[in-house]
C-alpha atoms as a PDB file:
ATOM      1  CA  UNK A   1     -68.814 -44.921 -26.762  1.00  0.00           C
ATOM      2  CA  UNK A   2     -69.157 -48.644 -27.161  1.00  0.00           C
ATOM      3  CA  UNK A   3     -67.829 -50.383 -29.980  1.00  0.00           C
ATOM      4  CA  UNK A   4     -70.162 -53.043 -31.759  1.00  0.00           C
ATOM      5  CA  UNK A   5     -69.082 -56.468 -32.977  1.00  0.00           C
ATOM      6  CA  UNK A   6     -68.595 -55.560 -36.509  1.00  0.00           C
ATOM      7  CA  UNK A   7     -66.313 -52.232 -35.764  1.00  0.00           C
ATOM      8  CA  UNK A   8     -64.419 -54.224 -33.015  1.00  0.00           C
ATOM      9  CA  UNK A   9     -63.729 -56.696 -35.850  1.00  0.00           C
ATOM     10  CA  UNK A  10     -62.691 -54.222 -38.475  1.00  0.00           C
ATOM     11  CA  UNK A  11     -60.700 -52.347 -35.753  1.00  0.00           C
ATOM     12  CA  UNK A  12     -58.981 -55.468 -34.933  1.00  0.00           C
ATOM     13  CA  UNK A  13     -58.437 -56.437 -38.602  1.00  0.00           C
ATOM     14  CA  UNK A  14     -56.802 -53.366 -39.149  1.00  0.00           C
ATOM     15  CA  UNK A  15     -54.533 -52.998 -36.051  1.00  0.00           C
ATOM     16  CA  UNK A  16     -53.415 -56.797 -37.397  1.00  0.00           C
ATOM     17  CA  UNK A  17     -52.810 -55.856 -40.589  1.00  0.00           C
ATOM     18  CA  UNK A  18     -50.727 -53.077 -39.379  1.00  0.00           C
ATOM     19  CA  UNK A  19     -48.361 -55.177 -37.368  1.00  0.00           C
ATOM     20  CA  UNK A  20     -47.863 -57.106 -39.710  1.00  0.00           C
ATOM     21  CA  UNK A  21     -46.827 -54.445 -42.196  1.00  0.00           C
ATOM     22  CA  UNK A  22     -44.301 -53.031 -39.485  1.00  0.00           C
ATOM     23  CA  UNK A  23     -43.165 -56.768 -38.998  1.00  0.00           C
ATOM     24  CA  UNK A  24     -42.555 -57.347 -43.005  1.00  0.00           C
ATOM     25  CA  UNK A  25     -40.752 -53.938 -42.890  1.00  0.00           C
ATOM     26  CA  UNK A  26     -38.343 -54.423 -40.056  1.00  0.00           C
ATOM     27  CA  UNK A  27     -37.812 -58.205 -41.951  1.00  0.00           C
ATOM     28  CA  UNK A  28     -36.541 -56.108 -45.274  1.00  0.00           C
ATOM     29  CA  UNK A  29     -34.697 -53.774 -43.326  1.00  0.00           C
ATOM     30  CA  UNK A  30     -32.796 -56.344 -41.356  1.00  0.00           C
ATOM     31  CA  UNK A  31     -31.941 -58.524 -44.377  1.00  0.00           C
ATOM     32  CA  UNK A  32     -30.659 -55.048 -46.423  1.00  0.00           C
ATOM     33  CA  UNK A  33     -28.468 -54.825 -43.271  1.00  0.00           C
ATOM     34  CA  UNK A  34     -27.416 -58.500 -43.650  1.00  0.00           C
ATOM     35  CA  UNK A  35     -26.640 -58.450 -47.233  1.00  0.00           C
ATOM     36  CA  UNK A  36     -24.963 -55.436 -46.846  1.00  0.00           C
ATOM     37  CA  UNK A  37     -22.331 -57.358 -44.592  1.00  0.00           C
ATOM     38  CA  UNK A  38     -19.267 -58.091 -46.018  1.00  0.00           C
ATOM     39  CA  UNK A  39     -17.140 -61.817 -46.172  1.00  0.00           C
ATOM     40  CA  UNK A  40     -15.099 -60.848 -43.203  1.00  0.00           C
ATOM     41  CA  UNK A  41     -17.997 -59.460 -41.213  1.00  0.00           C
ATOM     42  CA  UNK A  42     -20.396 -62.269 -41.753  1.00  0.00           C
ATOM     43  CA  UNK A  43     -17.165 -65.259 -40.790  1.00  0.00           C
ATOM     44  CA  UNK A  44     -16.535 -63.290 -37.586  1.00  0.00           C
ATOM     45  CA  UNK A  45     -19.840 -63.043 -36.390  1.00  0.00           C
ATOM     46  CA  UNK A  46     -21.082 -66.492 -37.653  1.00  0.00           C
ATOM     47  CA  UNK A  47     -17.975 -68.352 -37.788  1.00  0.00           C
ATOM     48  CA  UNK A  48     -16.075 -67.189 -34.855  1.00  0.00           C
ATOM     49  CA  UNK A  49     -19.281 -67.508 -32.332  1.00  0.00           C
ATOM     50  CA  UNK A  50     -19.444 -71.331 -32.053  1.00  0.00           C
ATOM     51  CA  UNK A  51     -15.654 -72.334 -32.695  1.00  0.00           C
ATOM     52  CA  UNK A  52     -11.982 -70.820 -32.861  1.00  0.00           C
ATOM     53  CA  UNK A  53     -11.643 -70.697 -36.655  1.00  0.00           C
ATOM     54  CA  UNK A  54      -8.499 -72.326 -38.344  1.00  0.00           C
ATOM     55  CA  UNK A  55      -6.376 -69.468 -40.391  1.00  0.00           C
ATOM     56  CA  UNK A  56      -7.752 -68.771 -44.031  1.00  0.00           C
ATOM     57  CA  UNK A  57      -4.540 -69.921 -45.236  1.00  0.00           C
ATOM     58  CA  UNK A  58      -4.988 -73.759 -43.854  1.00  0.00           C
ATOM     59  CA  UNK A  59      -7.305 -75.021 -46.119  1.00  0.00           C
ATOM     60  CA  UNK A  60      -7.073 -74.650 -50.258  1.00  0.00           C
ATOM     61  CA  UNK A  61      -9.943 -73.161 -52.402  1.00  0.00           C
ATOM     62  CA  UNK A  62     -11.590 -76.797 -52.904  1.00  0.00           C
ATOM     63  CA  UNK A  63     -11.642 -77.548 -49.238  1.00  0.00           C
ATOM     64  CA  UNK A  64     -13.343 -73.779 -48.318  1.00  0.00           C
ATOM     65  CA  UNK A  65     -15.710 -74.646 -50.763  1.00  0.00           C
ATOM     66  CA  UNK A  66     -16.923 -77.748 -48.927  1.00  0.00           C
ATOM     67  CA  UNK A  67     -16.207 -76.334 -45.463  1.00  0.00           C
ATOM     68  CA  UNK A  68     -18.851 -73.826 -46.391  1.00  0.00           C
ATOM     69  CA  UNK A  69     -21.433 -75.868 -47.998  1.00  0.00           C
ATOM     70  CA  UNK A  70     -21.454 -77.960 -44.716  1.00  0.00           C
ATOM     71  CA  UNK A  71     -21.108 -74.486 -42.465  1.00  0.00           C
ATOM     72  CA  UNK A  72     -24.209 -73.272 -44.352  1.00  0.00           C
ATOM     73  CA  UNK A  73     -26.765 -75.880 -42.961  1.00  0.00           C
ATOM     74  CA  UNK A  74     -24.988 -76.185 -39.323  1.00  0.00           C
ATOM     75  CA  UNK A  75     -24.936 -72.072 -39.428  1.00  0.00           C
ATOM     76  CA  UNK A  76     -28.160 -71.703 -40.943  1.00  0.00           C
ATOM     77  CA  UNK A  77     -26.542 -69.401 -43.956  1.00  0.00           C
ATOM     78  CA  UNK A  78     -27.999 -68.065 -46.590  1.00  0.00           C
ATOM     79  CA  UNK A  79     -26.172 -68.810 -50.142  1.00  0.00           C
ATOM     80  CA  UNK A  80     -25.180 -65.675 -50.742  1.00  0.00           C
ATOM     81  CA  UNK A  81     -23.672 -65.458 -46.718  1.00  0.00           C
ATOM     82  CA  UNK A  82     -21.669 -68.076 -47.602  1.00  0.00           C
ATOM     83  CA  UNK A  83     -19.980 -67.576 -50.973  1.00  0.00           C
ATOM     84  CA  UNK A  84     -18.855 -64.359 -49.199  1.00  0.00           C
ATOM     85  CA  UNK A  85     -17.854 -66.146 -46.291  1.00  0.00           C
ATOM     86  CA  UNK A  86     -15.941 -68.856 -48.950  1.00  0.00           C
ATOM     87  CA  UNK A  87     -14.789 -65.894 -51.576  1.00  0.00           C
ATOM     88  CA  UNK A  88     -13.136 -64.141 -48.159  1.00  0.00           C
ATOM     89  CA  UNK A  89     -11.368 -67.075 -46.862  1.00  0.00           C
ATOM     90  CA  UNK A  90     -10.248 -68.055 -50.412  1.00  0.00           C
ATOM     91  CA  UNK A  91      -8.873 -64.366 -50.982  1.00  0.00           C
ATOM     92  CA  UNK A  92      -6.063 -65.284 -48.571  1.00  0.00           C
ATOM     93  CA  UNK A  93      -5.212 -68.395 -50.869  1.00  0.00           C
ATOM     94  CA  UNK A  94      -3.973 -65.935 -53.843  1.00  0.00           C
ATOM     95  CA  UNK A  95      -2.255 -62.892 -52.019  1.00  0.00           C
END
């Protein structure tokens, strides 16, 4: 059976749209997974991948808070990544 130029379109319009639909799902499913993640998680897998992190304890809440507005561009972080990254480091400051 040979497929004209106007099915072969719509055939490849929908196998396009369909990839894209299983690429937009598999993008929701992976951020769920991220945001699921909690403070701890998310500083030893971006945090402790480039550099050996200083102990929580070193730096005061003020400082954690700047350390992690700068670690958010370098680290390409998310806002919400990094408050938990920055709530988790400043737990240590109040046990």
């Amino acid at each position: 059976m040979k497929i004209t130029g106007t099915k072969k379109m719509i055939t490849s319009g929908i196998l396009a749209i369909s990839v894209i639909g299983l690429i937009g799902m598999n993008g929701c499913a992976e951020s769920k997974k991220i945001s699921d993640k909690s403070g701890a998680q998310l500083w030893s897998e971006n945090c402790q991948r480039c550099h050996n992190t200083p102990a929580p304890k070193t730096f005061n809440d003020e400082h954690w808070k700047t350390i992690g507005m700068h670690m958010q561009t370098r680290a390409q972080l998310t806002n919400n990544e990094r408050d938990k990254i920055v709530d988790f480091l400043q737990s240590f400051n109040h046990l």
